[in-house]
N, C-alpha and C. Protein backbone atom coordinates (compact mmCIF):
# COMPACT_ATOMS: atom_id res chain seq x y z
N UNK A 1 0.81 -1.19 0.00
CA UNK A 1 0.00 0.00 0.00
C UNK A 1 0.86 1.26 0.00
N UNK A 2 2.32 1.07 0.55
CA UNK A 2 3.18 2.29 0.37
C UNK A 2 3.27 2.70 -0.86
N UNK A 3 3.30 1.89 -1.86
CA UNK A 3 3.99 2.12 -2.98
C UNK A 3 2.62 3.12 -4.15
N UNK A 4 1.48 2.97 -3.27
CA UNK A 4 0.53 3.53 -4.13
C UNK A 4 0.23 4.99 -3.70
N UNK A 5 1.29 5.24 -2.74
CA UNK A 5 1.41 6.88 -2.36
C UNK A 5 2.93 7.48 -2.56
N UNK A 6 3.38 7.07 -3.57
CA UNK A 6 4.32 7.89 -4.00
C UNK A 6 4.49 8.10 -5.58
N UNK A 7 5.08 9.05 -6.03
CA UNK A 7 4.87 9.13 -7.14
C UNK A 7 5.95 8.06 -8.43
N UNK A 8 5.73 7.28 -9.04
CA UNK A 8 6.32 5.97 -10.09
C UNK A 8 7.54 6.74 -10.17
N UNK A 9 7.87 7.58 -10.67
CA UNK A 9 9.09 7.78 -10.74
C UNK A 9 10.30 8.27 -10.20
N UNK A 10 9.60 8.06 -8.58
CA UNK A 10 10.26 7.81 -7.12
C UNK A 10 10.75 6.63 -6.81
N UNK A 11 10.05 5.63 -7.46
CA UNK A 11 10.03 4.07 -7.16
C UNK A 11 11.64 3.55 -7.47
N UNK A 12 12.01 2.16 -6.75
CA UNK A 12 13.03 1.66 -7.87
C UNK A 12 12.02 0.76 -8.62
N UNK A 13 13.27 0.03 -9.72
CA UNK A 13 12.81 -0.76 -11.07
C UNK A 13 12.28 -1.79 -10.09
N UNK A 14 12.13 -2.75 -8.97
CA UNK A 14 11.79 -3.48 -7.97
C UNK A 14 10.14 -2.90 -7.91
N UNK A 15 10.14 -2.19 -7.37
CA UNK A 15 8.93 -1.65 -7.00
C UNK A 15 7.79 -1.31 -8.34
N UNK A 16 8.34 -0.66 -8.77
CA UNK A 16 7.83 -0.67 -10.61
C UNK A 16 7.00 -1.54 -11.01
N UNK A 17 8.09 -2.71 -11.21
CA UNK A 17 7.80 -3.94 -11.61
C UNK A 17 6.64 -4.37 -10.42
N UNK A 18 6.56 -4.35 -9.24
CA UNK A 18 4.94 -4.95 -8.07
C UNK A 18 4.03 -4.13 -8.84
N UNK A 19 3.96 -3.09 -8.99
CA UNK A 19 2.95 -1.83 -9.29
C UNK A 19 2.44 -2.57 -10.22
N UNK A 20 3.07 -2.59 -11.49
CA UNK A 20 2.79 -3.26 -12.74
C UNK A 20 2.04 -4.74 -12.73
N UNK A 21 2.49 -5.40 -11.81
CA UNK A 21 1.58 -6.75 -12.00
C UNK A 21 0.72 -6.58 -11.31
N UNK A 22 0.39 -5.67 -10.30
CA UNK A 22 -0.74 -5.49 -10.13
C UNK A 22 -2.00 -4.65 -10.46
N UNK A 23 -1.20 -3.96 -11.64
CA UNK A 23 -2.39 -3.29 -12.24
C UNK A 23 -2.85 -3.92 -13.46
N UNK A 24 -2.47 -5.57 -13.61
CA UNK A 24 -2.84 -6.25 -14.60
C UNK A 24 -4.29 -6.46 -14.42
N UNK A 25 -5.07 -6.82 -15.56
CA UNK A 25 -6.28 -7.28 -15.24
C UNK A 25 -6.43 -8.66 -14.80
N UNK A 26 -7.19 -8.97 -13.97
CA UNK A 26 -7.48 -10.48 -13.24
C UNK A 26 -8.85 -10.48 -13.60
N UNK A 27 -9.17 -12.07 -14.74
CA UNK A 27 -10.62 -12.35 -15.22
C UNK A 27 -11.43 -12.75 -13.80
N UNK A 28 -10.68 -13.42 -13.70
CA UNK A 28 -11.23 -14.29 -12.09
C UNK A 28 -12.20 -12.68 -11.12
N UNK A 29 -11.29 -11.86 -10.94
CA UNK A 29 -11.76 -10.38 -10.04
C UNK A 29 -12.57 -9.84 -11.02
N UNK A 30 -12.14 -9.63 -12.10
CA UNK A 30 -12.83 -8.30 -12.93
C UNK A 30 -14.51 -8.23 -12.53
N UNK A 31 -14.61 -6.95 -12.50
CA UNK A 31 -16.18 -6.65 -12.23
C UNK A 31 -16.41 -6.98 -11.21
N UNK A 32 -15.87 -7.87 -10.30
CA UNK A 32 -16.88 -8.27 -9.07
C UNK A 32 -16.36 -6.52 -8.10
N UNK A 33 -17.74 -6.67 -7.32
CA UNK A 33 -18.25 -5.69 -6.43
C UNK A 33 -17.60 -6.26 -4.62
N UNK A 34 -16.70 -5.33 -4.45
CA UNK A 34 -15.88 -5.70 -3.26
C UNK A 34 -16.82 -4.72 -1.88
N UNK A 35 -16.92 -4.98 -1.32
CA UNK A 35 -16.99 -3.65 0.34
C UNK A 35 -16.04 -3.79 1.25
N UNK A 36 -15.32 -2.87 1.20
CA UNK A 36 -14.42 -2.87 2.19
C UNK A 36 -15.14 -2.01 3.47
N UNK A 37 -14.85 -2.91 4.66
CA UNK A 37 -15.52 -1.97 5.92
C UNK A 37 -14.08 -1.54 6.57
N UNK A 38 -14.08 -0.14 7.28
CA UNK A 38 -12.82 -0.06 7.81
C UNK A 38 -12.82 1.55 8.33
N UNK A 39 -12.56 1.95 9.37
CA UNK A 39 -12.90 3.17 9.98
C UNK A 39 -11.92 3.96 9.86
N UNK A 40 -10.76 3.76 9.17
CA UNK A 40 -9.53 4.59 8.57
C UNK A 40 -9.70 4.94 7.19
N UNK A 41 -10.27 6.37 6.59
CA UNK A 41 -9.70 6.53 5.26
C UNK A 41 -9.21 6.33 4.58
N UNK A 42 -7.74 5.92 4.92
CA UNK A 42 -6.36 6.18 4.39
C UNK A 42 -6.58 4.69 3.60
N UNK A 43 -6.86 3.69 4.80
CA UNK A 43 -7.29 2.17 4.18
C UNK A 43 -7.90 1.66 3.66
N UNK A 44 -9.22 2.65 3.28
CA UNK A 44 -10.15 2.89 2.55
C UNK A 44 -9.47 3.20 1.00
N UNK A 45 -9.36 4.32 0.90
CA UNK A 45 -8.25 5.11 -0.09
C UNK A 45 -7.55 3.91 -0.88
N UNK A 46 -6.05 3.25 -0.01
CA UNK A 46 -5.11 2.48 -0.57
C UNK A 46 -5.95 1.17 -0.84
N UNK A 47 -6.82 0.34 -0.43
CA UNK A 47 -7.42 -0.75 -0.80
C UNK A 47 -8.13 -0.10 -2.13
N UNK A 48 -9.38 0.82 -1.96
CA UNK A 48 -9.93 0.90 -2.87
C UNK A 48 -9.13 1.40 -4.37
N UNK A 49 -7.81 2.03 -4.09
CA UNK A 49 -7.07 2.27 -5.25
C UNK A 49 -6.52 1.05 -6.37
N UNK A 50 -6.37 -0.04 -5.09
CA UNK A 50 -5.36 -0.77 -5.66
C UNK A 50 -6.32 -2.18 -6.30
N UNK A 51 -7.70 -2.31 -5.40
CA UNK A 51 -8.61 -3.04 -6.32
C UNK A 51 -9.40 -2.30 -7.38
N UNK A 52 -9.65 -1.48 -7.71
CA UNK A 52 -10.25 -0.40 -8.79
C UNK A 52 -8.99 -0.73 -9.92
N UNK A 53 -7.92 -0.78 -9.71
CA UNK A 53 -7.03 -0.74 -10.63
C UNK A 53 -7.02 -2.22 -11.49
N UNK A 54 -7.78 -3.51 -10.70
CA UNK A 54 -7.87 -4.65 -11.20
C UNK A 54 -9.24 -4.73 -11.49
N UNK A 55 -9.72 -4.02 -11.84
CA UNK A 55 -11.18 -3.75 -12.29
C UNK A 55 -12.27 -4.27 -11.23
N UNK A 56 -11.94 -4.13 -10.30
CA UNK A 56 -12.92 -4.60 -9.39
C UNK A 56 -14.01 -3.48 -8.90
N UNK A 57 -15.44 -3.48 -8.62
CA UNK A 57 -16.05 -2.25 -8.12
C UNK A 57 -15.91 -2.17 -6.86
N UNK A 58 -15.64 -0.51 -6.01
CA UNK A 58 -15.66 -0.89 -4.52
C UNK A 58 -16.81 0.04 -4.01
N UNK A 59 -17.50 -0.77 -3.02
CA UNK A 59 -17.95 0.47 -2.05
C UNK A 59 -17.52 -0.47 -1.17
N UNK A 60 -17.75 0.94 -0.03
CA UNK A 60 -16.91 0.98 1.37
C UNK A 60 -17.87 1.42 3.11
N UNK A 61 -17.69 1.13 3.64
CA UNK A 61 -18.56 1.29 5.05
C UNK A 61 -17.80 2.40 5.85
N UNK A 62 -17.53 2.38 7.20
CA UNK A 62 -16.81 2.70 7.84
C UNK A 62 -17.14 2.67 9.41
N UNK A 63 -18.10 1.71 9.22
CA UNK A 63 -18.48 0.60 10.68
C UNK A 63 -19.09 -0.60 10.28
N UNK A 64 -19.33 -1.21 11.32
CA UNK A 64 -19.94 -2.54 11.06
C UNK A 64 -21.80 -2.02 10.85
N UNK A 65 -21.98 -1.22 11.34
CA UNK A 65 -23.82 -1.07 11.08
C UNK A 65 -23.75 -0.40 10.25
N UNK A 66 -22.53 0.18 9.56
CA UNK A 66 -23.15 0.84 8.31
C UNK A 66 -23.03 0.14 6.82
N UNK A 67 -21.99 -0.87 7.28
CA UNK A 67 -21.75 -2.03 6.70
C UNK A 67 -22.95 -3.30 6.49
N UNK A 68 -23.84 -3.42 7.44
CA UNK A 68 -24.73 -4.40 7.54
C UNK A 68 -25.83 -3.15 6.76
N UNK A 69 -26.01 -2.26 6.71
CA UNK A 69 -27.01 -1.75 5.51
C UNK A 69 -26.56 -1.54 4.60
N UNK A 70 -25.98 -1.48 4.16
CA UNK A 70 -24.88 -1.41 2.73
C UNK A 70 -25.11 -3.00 2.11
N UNK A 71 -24.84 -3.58 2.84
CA UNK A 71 -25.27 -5.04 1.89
C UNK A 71 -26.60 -5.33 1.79
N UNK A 72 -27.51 -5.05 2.31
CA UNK A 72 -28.99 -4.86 2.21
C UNK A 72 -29.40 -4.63 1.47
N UNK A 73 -28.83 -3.43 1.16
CA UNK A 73 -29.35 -2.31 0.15
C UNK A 73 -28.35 -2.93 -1.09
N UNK A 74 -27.37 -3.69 -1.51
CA UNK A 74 -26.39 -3.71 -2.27
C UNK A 74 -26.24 -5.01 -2.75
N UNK A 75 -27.33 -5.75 -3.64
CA UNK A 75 -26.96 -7.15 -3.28
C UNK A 75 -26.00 -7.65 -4.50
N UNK A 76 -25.61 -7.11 -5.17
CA UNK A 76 -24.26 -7.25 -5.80
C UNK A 76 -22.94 -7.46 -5.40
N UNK A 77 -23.00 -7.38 -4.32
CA UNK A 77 -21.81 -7.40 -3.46
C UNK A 77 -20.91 -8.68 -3.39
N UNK A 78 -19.94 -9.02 -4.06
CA UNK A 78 -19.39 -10.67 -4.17
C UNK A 78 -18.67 -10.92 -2.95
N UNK A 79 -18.16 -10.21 -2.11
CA UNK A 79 -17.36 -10.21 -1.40
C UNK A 79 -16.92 -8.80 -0.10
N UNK A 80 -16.11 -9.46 1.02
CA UNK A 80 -16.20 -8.33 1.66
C UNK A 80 -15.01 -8.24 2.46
N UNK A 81 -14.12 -7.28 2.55
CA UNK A 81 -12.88 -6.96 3.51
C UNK A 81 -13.76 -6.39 4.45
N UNK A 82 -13.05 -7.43 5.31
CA UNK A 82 -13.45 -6.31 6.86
C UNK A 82 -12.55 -6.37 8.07
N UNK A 83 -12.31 -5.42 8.39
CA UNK A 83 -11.32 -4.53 9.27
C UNK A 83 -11.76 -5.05 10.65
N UNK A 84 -10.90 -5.95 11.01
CA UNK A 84 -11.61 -6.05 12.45
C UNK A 84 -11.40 -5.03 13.90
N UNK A 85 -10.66 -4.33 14.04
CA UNK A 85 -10.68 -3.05 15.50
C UNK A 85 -11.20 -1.71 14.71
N UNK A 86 -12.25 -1.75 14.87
CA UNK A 86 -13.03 -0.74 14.72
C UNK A 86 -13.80 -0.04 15.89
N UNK A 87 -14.05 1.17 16.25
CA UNK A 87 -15.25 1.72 17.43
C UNK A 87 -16.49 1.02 17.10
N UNK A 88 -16.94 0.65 18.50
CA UNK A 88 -18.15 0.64 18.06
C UNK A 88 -18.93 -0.83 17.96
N UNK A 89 -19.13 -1.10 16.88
CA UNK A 89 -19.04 -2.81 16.54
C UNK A 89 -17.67 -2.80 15.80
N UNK A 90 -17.12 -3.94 16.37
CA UNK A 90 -15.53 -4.38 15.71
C UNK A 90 -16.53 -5.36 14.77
N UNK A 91 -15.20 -5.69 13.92
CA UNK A 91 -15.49 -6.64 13.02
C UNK A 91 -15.79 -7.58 13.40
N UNK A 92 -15.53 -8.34 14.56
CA UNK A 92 -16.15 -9.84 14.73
C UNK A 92 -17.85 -9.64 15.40
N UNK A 93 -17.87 -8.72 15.74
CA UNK A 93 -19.64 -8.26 16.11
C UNK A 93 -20.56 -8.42 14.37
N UNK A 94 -19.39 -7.68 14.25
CA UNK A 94 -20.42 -7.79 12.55
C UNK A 94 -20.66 -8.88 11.78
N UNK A 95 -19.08 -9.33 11.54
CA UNK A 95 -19.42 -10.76 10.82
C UNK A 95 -20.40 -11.81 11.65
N UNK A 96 -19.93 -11.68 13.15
CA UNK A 96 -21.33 -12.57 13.30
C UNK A 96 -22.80 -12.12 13.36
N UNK A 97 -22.90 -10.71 12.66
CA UNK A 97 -23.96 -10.25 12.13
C UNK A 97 -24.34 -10.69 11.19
N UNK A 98 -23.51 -10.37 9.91
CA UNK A 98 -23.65 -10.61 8.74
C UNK A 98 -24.02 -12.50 8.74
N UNK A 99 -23.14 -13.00 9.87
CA UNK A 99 -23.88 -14.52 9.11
C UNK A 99 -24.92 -14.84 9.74
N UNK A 100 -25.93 -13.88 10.17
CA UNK A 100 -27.15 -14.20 11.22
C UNK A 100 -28.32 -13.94 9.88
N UNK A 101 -27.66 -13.36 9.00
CA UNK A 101 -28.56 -13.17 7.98
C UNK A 101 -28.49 -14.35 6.69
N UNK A 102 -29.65 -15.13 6.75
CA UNK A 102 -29.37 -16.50 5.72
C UNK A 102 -29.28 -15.77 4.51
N UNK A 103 -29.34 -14.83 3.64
CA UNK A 103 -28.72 -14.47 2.58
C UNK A 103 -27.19 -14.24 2.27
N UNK A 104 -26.67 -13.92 3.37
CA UNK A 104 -25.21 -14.30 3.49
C UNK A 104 -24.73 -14.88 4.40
N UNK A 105 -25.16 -16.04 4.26
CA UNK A 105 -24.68 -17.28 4.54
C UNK A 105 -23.19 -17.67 4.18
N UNK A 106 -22.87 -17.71 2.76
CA UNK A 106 -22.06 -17.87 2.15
C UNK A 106 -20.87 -16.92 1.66
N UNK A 107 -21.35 -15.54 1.89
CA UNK A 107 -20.89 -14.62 1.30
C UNK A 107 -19.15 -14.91 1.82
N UNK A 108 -18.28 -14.46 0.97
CA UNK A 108 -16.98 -14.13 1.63
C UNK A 108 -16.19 -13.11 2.17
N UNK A 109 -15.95 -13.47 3.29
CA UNK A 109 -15.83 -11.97 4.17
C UNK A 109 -14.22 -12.18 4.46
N UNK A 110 -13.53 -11.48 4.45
CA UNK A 110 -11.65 -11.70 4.40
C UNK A 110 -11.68 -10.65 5.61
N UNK A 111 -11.06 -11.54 6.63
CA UNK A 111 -11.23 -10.23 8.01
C UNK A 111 -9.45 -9.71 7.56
N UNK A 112 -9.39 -8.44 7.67
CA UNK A 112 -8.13 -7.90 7.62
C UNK A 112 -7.58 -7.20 9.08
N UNK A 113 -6.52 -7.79 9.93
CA UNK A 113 -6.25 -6.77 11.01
C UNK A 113 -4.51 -6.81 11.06
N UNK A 114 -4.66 -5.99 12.08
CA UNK A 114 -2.96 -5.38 11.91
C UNK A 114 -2.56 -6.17 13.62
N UNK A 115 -3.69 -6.90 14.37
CA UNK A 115 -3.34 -7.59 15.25
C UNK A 115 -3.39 -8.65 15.14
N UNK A 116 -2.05 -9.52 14.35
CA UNK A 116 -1.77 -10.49 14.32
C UNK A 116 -1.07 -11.43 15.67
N UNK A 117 -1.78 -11.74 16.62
CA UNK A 117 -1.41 -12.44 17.25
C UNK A 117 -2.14 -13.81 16.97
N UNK A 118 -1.05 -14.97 17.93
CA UNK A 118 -1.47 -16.25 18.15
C UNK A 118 -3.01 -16.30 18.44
N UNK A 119 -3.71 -17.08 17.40
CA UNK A 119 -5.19 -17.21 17.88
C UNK A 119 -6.14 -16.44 16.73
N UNK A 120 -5.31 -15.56 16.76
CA UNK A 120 -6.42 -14.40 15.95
C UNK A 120 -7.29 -14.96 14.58
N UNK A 121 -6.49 -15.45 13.74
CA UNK A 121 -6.99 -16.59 12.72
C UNK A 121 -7.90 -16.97 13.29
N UNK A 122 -8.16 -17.61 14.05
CA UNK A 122 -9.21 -18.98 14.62
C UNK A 122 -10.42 -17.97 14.82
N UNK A 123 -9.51 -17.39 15.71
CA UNK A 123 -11.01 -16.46 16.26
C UNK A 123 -12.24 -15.57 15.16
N UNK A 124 -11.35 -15.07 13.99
CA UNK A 124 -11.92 -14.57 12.87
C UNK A 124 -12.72 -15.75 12.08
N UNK A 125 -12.28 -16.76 12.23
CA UNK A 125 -12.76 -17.94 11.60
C UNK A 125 -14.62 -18.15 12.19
N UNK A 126 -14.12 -18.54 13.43
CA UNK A 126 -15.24 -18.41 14.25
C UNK A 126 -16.56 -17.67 14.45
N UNK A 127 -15.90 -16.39 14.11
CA UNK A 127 -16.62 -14.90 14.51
C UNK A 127 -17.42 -14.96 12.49
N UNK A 128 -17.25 -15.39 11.79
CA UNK A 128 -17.53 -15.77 10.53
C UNK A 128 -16.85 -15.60 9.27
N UNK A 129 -15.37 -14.81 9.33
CA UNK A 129 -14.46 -15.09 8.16
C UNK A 129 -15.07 -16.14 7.38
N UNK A 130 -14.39 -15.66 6.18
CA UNK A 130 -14.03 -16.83 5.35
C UNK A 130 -12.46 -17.17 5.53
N UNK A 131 -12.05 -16.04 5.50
CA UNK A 131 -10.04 -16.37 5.31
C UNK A 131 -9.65 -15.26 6.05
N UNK A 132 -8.53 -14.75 6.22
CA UNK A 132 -8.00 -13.95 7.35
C UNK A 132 -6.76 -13.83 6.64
N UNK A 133 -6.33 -12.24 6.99
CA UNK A 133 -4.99 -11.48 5.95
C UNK A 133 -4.73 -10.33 7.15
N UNK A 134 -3.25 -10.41 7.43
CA UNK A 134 -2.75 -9.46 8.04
C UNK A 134 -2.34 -7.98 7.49
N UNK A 135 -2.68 -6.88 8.32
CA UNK A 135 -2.12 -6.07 8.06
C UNK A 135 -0.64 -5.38 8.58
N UNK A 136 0.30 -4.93 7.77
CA UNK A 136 0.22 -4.24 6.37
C UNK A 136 -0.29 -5.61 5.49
N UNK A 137 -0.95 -5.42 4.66
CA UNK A 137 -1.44 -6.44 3.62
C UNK A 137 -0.22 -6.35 2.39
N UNK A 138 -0.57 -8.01 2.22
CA UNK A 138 0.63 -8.46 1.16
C UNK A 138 -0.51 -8.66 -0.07
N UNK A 139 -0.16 -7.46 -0.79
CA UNK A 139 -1.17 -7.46 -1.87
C UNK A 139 -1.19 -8.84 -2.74
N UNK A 140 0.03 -9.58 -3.07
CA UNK A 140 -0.11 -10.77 -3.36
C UNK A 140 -1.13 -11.72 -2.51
N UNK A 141 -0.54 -11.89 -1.46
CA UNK A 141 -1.59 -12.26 -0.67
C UNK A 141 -3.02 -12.46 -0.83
N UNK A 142 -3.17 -10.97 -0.59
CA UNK A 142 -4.75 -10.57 -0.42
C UNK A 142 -5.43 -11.48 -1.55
N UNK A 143 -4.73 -10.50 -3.35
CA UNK A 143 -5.44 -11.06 -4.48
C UNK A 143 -5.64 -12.72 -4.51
N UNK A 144 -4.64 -13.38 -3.94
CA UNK A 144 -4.57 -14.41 -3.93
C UNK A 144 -5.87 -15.11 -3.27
N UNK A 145 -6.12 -14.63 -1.79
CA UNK A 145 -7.48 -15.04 -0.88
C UNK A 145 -8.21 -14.59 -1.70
N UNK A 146 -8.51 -13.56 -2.49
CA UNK A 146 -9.95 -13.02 -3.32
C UNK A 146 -10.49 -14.07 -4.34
N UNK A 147 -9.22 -14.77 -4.62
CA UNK A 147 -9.54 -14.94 -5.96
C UNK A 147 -10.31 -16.61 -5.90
N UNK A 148 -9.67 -17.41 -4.50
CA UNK A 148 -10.13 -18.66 -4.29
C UNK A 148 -11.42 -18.03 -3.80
N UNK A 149 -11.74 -17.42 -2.80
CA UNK A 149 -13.30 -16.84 -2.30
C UNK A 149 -14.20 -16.47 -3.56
N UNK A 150 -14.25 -15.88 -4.44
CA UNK A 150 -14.62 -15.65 -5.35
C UNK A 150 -14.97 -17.11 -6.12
N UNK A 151 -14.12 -17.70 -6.91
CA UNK A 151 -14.23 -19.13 -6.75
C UNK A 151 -15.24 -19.95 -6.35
N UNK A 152 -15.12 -19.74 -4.98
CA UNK A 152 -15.36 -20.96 -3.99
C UNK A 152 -16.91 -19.96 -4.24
N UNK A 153 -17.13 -19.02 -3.80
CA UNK A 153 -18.52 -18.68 -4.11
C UNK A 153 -19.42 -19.18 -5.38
N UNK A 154 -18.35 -18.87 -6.39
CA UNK A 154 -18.89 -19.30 -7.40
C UNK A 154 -19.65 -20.62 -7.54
N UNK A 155 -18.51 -21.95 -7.17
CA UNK A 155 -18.69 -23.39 -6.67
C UNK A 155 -19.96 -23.45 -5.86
N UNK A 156 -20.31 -23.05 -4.83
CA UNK A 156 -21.35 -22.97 -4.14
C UNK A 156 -23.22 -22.90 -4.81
N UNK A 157 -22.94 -21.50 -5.71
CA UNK A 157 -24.00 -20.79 -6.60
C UNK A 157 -23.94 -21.64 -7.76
N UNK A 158 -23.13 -22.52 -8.26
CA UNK A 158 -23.42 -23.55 -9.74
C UNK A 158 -24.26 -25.05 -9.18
N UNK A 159 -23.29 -25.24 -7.96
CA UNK A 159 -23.73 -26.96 -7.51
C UNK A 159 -24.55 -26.82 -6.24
N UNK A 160 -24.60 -25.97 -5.66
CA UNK A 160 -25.40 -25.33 -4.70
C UNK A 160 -24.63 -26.05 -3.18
N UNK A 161 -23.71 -26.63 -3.63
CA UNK A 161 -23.03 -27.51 -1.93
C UNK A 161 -21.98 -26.68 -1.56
N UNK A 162 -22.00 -26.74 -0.10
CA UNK A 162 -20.81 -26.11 0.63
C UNK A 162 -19.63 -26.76 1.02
């Protein structure tokens, strides 16, 4: 996400070259409709820059209840980053919101936090993740979890089994 706040020809040829493969298009992502929930701008900003650039659509929350009407109202939505230390409702309040609702049941929710401790995985798992990504995010990474969730949604909506 550093690298998408400085200007390219600040960069070295290293850095260049990340920028560049990730502003390739991905068939697998293209078009799908992301929400990122997350009560920092800035993370708002650098996520939504860097999936917009792989053709993905974003809207964005900036709590968990404003997040749980946003998908209501939004049912296009393939997928969802969510920020778990937030005011308010944190992310694991929400996701086990979001899966209280049998329409997203299935949906894929990628909890993103910058408190990676022992456990934390499980607990996001629990709380209703689908997959779990630390922050700073390894944009490889991330695309990587999107792209099996996406997928795996897909799998679900053709054969209808989980």
């Amino acid at each position: 996400m550093l690298l998408l706040h400085r200007a390219e020809s600040a960069l070295r040829p290293d850095q260049v070259r990340i920028l560049e493969r990730l502003r390739k298009t991905d068939q697998t992502l293209s078009g799908r409709t992301v929400l990122v929930v997350d009560d920092d701008v800035r993370n708002i900003f650098a996520l939504t820059s860097v999936l917009e650039d792989h053709r993905l659509k974003v809207v964005h929350a900036e709590n968990g209840r404003a997040a749980i009407d946003l998908l209501e109202k939004t049912p296009e939505i393939d997928v969802v980053l969510m920020d778990i230390m937030m005011p308010e409702m944190d992310g694991y309040e929400t996701m086990r919101a979001i899966r209280q609702l049998p329409r997203f049941h299935s949906l894929p929710i990628i909890a993103l936090t910058a408190k990676a401790m022992k456990g934390d995985r499980a607990k996001c798992i629990e709380a209703g993740a689908s997959d779990y990504v630390t922050k700073p995010v390894d944009l490889d990474q991330l695309f990587s979890v999107l792209r099996v969730s996406v997928r795996d949604e897909n799998a679900v909506a053709v054969t209808g089994l989980q």
